[in-house]
C-alpha atoms as a PDB file:
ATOM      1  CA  UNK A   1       0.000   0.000   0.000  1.00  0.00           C
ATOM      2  CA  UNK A   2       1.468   3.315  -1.152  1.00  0.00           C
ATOM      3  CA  UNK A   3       4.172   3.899   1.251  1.00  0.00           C
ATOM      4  CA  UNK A   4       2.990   1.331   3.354  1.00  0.00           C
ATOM      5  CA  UNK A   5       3.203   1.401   7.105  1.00  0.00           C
ATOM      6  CA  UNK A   6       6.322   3.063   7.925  1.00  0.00           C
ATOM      7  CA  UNK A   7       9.232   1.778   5.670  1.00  0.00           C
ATOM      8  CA  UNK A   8      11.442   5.160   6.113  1.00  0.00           C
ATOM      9  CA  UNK A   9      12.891   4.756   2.795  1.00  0.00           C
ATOM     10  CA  UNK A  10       9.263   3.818   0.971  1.00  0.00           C
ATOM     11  CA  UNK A  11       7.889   6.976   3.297  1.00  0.00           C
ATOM     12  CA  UNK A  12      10.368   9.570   1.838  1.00  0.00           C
ATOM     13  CA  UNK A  13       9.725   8.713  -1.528  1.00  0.00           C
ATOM     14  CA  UNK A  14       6.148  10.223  -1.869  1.00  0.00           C
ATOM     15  CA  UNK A  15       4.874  12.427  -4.894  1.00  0.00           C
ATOM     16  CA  UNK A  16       2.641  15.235  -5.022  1.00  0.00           C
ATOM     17  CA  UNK A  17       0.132  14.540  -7.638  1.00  0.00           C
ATOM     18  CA  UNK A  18      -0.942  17.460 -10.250  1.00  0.00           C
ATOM     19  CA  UNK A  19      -4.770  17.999 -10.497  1.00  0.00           C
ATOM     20  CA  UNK A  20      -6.202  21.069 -11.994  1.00  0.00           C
ATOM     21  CA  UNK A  21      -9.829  20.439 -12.174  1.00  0.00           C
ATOM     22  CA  UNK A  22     -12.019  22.570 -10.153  1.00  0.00           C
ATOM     23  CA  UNK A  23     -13.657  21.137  -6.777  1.00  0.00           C
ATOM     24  CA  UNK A  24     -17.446  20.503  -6.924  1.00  0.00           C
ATOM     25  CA  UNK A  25     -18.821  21.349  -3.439  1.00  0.00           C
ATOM     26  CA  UNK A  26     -21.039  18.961  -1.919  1.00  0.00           C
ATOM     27  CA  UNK A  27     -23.362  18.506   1.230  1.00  0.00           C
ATOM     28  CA  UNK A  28     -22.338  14.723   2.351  1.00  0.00           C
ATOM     29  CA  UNK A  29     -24.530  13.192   4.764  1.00  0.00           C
ATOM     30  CA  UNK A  30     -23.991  13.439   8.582  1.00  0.00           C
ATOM     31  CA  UNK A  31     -23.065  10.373  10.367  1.00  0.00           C
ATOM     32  CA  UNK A  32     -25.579   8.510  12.802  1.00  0.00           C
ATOM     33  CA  UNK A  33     -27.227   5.963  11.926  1.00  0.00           C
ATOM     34  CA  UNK A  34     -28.225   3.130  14.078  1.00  0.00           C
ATOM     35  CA  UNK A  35     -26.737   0.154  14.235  1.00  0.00           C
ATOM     36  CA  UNK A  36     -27.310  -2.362  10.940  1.00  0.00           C
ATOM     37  CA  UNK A  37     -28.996   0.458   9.320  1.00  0.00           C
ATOM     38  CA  UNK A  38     -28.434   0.237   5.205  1.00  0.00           C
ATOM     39  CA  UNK A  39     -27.319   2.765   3.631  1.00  0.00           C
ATOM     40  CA  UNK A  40     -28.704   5.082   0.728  1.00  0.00           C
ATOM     41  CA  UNK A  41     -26.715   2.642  -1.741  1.00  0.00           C
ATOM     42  CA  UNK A  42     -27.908  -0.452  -0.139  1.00  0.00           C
ATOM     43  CA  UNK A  43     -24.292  -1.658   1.715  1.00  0.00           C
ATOM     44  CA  UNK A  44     -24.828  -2.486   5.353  1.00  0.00           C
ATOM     45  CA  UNK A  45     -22.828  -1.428   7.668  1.00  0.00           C
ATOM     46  CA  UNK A  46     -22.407  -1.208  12.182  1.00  0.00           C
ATOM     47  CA  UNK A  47     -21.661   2.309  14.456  1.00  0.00           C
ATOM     48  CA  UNK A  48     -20.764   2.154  17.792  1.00  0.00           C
ATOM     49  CA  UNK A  49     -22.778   3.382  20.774  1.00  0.00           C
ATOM     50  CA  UNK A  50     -21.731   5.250  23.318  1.00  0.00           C
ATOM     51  CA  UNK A  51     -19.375   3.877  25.580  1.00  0.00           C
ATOM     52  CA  UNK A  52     -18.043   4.958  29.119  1.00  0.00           C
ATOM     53  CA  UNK A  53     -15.333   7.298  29.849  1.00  0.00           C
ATOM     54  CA  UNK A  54     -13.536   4.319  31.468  1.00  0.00           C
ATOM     55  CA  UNK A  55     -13.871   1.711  28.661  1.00  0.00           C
ATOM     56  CA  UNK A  56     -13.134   5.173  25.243  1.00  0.00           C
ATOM     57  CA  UNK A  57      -9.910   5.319  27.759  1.00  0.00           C
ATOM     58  CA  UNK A  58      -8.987   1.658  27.162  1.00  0.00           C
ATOM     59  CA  UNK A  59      -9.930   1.624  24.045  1.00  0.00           C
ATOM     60  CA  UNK A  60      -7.512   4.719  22.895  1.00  0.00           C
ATOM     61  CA  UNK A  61      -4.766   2.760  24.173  1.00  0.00           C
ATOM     62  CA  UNK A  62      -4.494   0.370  21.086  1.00  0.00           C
ATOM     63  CA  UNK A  63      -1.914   2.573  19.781  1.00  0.00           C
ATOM     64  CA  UNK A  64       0.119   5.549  20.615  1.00  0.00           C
ATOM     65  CA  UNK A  65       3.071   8.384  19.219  1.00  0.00           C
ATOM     66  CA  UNK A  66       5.368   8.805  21.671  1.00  0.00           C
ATOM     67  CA  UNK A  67       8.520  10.611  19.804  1.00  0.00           C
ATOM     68  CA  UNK A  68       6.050  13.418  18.174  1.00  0.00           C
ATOM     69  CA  UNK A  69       5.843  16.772  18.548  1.00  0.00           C
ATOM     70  CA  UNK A  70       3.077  17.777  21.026  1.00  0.00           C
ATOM     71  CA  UNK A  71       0.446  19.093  18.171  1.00  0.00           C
ATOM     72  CA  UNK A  72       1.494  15.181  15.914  1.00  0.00           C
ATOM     73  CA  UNK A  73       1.069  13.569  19.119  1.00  0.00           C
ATOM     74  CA  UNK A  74      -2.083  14.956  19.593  1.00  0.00           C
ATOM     75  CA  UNK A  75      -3.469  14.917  16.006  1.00  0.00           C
ATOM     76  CA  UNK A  76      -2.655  11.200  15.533  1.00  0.00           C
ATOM     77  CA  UNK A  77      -3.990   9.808  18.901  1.00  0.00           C
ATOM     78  CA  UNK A  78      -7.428  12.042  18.319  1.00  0.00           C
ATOM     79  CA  UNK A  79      -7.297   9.939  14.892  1.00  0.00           C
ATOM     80  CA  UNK A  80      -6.465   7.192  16.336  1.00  0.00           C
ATOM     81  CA  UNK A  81      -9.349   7.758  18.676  1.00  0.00           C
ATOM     82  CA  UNK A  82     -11.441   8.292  16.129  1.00  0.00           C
ATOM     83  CA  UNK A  83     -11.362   4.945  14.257  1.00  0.00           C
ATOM     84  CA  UNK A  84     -11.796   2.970  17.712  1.00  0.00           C
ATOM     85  CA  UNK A  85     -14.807   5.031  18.245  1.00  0.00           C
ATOM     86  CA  UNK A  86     -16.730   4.792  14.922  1.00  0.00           C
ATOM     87  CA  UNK A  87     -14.939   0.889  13.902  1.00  0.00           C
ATOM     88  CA  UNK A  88     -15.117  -0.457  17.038  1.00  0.00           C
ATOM     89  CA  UNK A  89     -17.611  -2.828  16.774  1.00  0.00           C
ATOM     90  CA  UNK A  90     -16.601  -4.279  13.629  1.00  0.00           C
ATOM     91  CA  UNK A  91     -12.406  -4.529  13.946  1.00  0.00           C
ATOM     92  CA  UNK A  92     -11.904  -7.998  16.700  1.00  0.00           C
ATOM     93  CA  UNK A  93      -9.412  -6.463  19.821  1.00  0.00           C
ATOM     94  CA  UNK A  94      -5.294  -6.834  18.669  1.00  0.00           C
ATOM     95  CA  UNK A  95      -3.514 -10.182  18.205  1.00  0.00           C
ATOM     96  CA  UNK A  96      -0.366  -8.507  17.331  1.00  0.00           C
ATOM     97  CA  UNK A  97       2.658  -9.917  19.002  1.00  0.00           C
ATOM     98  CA  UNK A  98       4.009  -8.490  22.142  1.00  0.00           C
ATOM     99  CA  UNK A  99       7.276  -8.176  19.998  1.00  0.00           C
ATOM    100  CA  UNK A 100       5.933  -6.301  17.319  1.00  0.00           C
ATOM    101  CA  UNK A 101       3.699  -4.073  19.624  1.00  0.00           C
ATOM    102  CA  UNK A 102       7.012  -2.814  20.693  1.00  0.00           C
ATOM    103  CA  UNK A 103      10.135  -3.570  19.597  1.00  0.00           C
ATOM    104  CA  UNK A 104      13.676  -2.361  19.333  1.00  0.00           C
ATOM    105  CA  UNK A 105      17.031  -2.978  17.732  1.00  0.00           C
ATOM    106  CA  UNK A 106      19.963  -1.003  15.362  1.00  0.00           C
ATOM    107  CA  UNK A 107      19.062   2.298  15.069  1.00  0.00           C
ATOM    108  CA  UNK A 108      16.017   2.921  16.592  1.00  0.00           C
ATOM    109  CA  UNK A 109      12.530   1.606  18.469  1.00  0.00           C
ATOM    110  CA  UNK A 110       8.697   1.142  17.256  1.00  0.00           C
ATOM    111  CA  UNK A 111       5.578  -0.282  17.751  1.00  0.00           C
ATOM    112  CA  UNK A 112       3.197  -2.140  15.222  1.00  0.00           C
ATOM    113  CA  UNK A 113      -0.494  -3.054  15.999  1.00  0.00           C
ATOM    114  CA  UNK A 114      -3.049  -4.350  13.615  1.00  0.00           C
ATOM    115  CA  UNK A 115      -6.440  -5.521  13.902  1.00  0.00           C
ATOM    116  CA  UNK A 116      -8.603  -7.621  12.117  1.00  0.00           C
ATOM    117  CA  UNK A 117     -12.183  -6.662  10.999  1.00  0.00           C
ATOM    118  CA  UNK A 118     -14.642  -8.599  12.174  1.00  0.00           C
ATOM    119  CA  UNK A 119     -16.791 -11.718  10.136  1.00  0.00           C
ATOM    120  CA  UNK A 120     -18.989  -9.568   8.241  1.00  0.00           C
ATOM    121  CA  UNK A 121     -17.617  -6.476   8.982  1.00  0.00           C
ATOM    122  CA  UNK A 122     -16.241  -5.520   5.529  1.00  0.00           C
ATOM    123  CA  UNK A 123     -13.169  -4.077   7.194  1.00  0.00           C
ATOM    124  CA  UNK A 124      -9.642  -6.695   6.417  1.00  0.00           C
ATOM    125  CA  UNK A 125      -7.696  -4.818   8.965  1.00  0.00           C
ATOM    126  CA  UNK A 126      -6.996  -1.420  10.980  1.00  0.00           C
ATOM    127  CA  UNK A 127      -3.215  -0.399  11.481  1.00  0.00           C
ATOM    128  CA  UNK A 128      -1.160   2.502  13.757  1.00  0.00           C
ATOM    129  CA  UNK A 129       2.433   1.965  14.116  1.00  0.00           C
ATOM    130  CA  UNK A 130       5.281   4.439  14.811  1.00  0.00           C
ATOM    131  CA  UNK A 131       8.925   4.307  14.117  1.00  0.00           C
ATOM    132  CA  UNK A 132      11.587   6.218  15.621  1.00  0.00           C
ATOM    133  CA  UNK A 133      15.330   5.609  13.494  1.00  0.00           C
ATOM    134  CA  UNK A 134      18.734   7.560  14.142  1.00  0.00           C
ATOM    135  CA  UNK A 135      19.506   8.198  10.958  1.00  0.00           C
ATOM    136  CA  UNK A 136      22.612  10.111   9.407  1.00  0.00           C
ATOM    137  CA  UNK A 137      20.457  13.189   8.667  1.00  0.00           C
ATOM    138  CA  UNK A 138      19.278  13.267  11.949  1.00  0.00           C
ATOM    139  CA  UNK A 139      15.973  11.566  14.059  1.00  0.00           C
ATOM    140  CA  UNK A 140      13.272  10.488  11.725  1.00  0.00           C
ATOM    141  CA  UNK A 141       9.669   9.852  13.627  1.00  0.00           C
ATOM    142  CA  UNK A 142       7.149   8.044  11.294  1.00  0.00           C
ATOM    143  CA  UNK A 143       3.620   7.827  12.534  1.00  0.00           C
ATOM    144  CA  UNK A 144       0.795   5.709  10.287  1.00  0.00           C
ATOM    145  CA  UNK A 145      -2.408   4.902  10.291  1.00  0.00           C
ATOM    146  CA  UNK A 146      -4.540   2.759   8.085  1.00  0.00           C
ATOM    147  CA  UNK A 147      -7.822   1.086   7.517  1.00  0.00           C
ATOM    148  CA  UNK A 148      -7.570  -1.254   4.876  1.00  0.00           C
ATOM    149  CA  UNK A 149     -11.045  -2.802   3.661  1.00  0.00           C
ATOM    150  CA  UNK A 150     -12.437  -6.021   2.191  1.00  0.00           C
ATOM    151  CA  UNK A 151     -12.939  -6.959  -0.763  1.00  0.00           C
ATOM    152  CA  UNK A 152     -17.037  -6.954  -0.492  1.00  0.00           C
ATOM    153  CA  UNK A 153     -17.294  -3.245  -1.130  1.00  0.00           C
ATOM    154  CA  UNK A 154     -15.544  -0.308  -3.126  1.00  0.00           C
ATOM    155  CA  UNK A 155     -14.789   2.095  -0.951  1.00  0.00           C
ATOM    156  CA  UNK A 156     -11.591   3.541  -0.771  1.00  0.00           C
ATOM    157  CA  UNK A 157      -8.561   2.668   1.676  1.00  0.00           C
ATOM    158  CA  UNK A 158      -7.864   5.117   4.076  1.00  0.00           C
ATOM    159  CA  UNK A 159      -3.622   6.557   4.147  1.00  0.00           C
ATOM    160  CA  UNK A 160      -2.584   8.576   7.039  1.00  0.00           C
ATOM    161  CA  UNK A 161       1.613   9.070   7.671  1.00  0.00           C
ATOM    162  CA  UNK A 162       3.313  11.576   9.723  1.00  0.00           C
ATOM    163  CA  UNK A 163       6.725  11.692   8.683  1.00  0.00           C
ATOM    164  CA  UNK A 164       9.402  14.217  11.127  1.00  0.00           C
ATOM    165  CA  UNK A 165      12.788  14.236  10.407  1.00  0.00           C
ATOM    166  CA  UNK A 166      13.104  17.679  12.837  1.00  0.00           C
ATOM    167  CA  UNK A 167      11.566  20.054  15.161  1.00  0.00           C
ATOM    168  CA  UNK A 168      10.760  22.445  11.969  1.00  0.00           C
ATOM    169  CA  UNK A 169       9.729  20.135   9.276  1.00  0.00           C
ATOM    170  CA  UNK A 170       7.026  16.855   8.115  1.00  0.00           C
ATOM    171  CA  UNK A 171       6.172  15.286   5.270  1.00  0.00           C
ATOM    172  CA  UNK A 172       2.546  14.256   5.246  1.00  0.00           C
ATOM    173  CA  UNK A 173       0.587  11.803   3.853  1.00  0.00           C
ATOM    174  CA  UNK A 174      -2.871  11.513   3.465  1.00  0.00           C
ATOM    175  CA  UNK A 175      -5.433   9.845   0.768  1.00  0.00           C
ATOM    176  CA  UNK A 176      -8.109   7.640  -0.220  1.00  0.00           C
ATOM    177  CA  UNK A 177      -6.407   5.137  -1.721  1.00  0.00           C
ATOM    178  CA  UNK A 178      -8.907   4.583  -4.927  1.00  0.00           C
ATOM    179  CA  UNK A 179      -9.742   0.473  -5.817  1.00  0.00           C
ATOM    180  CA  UNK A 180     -10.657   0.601  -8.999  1.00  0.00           C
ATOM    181  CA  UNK A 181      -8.999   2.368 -12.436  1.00  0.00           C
ATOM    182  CA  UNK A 182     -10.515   5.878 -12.504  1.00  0.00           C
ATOM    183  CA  UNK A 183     -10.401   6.201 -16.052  1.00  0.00           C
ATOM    184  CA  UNK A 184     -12.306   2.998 -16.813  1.00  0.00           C
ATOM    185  CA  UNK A 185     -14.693   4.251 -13.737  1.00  0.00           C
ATOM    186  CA  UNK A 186     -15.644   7.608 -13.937  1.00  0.00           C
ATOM    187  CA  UNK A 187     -18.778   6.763 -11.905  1.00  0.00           C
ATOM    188  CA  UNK A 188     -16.446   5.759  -8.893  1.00  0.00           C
ATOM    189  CA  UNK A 189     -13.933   9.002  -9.393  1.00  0.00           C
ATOM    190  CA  UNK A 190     -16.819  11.350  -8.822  1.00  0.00           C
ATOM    191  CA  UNK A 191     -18.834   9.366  -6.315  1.00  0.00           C
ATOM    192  CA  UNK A 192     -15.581   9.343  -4.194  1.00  0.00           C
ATOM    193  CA  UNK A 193     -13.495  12.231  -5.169  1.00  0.00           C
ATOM    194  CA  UNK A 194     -15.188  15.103  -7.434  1.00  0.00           C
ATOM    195  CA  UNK A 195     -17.956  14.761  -5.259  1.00  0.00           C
ATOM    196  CA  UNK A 196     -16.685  15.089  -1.848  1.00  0.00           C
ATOM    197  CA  UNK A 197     -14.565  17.935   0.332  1.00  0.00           C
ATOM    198  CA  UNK A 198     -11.043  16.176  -0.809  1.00  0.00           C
ATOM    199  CA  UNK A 199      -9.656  18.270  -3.612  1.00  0.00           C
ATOM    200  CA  UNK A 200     -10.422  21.296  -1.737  1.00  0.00           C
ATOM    201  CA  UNK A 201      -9.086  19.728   0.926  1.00  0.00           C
ATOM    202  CA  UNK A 202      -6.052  19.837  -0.819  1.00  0.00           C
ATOM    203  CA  UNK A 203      -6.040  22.884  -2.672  1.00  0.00           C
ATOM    204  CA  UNK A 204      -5.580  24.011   1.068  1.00  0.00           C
ATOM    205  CA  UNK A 205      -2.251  23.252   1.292  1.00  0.00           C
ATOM    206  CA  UNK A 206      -1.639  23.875  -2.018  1.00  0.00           C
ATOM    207  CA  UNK A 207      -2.165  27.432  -1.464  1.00  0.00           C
ATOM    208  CA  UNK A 208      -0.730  27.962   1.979  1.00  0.00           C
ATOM    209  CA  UNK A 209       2.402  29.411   2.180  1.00  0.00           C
ATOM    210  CA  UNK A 210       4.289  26.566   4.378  1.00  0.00           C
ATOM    211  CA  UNK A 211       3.528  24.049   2.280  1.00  0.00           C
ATOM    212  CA  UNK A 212       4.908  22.518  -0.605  1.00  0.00           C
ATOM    213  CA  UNK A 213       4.347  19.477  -2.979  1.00  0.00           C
ATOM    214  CA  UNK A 214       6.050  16.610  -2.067  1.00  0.00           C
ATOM    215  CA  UNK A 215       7.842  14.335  -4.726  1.00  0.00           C
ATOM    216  CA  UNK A 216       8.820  10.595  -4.842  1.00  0.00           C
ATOM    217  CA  UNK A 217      10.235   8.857  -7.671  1.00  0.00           C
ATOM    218  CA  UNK A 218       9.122   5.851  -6.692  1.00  0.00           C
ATOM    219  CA  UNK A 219       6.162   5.138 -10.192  1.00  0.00           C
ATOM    220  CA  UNK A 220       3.931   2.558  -7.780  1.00  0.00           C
ATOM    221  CA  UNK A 221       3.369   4.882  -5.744  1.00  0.00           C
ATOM    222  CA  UNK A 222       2.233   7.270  -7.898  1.00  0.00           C
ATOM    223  CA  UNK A 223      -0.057   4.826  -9.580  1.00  0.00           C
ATOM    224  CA  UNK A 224      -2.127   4.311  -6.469  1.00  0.00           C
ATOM    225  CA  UNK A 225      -2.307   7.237  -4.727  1.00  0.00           C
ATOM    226  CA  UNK A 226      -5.411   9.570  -5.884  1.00  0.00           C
ATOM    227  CA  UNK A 227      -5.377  13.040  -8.055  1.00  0.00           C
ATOM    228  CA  UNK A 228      -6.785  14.450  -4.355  1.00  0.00           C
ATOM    229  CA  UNK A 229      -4.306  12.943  -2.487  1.00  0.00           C
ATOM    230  CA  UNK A 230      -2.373  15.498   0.185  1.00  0.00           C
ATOM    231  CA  UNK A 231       0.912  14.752  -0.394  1.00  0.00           C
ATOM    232  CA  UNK A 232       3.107  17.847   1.386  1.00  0.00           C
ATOM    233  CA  UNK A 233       6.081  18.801   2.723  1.00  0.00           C
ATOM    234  CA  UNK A 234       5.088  20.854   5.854  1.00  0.00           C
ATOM    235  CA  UNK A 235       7.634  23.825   7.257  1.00  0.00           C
ATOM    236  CA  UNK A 236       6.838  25.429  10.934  1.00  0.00           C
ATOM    237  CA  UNK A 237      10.375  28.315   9.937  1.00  0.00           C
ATOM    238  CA  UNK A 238       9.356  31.631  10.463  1.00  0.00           C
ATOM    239  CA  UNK A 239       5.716  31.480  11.947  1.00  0.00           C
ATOM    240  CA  UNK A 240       4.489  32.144  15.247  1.00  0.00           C
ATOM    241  CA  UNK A 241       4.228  28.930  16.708  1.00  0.00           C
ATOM    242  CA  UNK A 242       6.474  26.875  14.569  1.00  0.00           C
ATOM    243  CA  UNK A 243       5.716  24.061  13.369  1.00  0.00           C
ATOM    244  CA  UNK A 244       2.758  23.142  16.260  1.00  0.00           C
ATOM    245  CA  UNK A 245       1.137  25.816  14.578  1.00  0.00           C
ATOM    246  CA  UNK A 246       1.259  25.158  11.037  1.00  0.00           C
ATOM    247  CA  UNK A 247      -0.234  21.734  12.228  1.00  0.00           C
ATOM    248  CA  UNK A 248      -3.134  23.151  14.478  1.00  0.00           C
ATOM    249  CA  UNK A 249      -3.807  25.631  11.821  1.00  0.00           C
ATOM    250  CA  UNK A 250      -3.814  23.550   8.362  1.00  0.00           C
ATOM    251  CA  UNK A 251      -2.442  19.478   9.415  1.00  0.00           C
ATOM    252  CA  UNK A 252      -5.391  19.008  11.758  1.00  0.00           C
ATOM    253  CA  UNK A 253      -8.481  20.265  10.582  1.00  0.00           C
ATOM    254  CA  UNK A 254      -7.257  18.770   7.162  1.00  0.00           C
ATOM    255  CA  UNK A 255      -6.761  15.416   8.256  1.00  0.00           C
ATOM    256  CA  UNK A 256     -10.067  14.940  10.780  1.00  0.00           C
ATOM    257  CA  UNK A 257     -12.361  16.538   7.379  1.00  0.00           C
ATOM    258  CA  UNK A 258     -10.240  13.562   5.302  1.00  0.00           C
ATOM    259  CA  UNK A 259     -10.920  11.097   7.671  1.00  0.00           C
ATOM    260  CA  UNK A 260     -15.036  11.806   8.606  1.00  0.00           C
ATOM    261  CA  UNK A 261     -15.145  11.996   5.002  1.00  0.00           C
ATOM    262  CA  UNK A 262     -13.367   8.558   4.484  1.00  0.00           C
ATOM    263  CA  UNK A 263     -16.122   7.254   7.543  1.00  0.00           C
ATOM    264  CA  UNK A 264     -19.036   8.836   5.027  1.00  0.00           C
ATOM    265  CA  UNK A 265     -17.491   6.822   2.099  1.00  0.00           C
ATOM    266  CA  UNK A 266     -17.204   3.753   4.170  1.00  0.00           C
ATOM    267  CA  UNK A 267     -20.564   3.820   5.695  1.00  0.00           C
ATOM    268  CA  UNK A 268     -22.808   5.909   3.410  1.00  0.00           C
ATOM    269  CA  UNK A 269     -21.389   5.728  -0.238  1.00  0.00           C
ATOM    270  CA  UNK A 270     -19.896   2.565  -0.960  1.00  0.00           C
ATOM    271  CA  UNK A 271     -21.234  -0.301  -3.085  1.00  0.00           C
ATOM    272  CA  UNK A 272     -21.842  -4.033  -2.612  1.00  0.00           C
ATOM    273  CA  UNK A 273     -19.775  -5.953  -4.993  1.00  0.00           C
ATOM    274  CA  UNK A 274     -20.701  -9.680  -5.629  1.00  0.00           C
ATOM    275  CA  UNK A 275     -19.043 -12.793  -7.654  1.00  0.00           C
ATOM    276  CA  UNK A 276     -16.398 -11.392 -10.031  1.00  0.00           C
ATOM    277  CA  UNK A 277     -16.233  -8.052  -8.851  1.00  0.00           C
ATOM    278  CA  UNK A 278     -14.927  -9.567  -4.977  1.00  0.00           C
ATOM    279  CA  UNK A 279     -12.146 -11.714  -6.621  1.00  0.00           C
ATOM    280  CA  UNK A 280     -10.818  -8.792  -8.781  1.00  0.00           C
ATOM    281  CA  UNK A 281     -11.363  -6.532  -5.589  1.00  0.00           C
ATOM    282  CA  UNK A 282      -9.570  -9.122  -3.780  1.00  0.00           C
ATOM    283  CA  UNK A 283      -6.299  -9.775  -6.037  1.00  0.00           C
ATOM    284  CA  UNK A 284      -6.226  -6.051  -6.644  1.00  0.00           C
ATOM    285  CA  UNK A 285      -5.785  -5.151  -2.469  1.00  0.00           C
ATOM    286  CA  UNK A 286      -3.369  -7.565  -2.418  1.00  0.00           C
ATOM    287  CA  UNK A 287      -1.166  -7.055  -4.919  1.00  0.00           C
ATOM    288  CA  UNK A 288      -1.015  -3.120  -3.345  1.00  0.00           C
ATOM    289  CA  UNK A 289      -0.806  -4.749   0.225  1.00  0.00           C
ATOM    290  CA  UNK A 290       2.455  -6.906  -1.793  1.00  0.00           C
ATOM    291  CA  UNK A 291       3.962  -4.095  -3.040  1.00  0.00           C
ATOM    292  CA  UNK A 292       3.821  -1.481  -0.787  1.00  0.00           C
ATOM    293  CA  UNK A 293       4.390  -3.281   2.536  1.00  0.00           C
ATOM    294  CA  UNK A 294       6.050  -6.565   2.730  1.00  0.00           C
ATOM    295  CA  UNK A 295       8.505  -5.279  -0.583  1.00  0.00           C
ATOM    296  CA  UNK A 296       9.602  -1.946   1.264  1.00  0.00           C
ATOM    297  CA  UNK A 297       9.172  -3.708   4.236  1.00  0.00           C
ATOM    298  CA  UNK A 298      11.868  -6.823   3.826  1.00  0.00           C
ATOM    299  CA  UNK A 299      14.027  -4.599   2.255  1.00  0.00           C
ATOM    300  CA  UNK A 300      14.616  -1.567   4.765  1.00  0.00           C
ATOM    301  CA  UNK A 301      13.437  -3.064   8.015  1.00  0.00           C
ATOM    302  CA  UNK A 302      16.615  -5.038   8.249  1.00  0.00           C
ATOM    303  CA  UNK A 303      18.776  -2.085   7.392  1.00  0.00           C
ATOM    304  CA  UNK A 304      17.212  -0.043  10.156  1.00  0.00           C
ATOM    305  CA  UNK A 305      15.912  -2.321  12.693  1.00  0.00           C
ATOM    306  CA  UNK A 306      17.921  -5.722  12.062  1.00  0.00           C
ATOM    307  CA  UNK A 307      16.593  -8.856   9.929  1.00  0.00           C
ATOM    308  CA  UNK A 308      15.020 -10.650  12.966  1.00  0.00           C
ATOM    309  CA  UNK A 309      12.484  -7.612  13.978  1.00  0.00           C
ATOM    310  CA  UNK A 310      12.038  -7.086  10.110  1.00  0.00           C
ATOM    311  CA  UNK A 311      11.068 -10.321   9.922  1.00  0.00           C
ATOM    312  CA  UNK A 312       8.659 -10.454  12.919  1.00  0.00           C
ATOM    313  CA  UNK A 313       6.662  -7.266  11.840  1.00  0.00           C
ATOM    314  CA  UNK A 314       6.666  -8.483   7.969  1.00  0.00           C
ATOM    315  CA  UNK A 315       5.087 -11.886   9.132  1.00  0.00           C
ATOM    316  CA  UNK A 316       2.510  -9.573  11.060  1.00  0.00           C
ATOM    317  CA  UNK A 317       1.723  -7.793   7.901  1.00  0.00           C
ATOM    318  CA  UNK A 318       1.088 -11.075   5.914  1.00  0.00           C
ATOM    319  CA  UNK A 319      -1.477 -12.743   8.867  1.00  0.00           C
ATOM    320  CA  UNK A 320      -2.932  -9.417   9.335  1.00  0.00           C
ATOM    321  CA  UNK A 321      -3.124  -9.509  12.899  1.00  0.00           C
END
């Protein structure tokens, strides 16, 4: 997947993709509805209820971004908190090994936890990791999270890396990762994208003054990342605040409108696919999941972590657990 759950090398080689249409605005649909309700295209799908202050506490715990800044900290653990609260009934609590959970070895220390959707639940798997590496350029913190779904539906995946290699400085990532071709399936690029908040979404950053596009030359990922996709290098040097503020200001409203919008597509917009369409669906996801996590993933891990822990979190990857 794209750069795929924290490979520091596969992170750092992101593109900014050029898109020049104009944004349509929309009115999506509030979240809400009760449990097992169908939606207006006829997929089914679970919310959670409300749950106690004791139990949304536990719950937050699955992951967490220790080596951030305050405001990435923050931002990803309110995301974080975000996906337990709305997928929580339909992802099954962590198997990950203790010794991927948290792990470390050569240069630096991380943390891996997936978890499986749920029989039914049209979800394959949730994932937040972080990696901290000493690198020669200096620390590199690389925060992910990513909801990866089945092959019973369209929807799109959800992306969401924080890469910091400084105080002053990230690279972010952030898309719906489209499932099928978009010029084959113009139906599906304006259901998802021209219809939706995401390309002005990113025409916000592409207008702000501490951001800048972001390029990779890495072709696959380019070829599954969408034209909306916010793909920026983020600067905090010479504002009020630094770099905490740029991401209070522009990193956090952008991300929480990308991800409630990604919830809407999940819940409210995506189509039931049947026979064919699920095998295609299914050799499709995992022929991204191939290339952009356990590829990356066997061959930097080793490099940065040592070839036993790359191994451990690669096998994680595979099971999906």
């Amino acid at each position: 997947m794209a750069s795929a759950l924290a490979s520091p090398s596969a992170c750092l080689r992101i593109t900014q993709r050029s898109h020049q249409r104009s944004p349509r605005q929309c009115n999506w649909s509030q979240l809400g509805c009760a449990q097992g309700q169908t939606n207006r295209r006829g997929l089914k799908w679970m919310v959670r209820g409300s749950v106690s202050e004791a139990s949304m506490a536990k719950e937050t715990s699955w992951v967490e971004f220790p080596k951030l800044s305050p405001a990435g900290k923050q931002l990803m653990e309110t995301v974080a908190e975000t996906m337990n609260r709305e997928l929580g009934d339909m992802i099954l609590p962590s198997q990950t090994a203790s010794d991927v959970r948290s792990f470390q070895g050569g240069n630096g220390a991380g943390s891996v936890t997936l978890r499986a959707g749920r029989e039914g639940s049209k979800i394959d798997f949730v994932l937040g990791s972080w990696l901290n590496c000493a690198l020669p350029f200096g620390e590199l913190n690389i925060a992910t999270l990513i909801a990866m779904l089945g092959p019973e539906a369209d929807s799109p995946h959800l992306l969401f890396e924080f890469i910091q290699s400084g105080p002053g400085s990230l690279v972010l990532v952030l898309d719906l990762l489209p499932r099928k071709d978009l010029v084959l399936e113009p139906e599906y690029l304006a259901r998802y994208y021209e219809n939706s908040p995401l390309e002005t979404i990113r025409q916000s950053f592409e207008k702000h003054p501490q951001a800048q596009p972001y390029l990779t030359s890495a072709l696959y990922v380019r070829s599954v990342v969408s034209p909306t996709a916010v793909l920026y290098k983020v600067s905090g040097e010479g504002v009020e605040g630094g770099l905490d503020g740029v991401i209070a200001e522009l990193v956090q409203p952008a991300a929480l409108k990308v991800v409630e919008t990604w919830l809407d597509c999940y819940k409210n917009v995506g189509e039931d696919l049947h026979g064919d369409a699920v095998a295609a669906m299914k050799k499709r996801d995992e022929l991204i999941k191939s290339m952009g996590v356990e590829v990356d993933l066997s061959a930097n891990m080793p490099r940065l972590f040592g070839q036993e822990i790359a191994d451990r979190v690669v096998e994680a990857f595979r099971k999906g657990v």
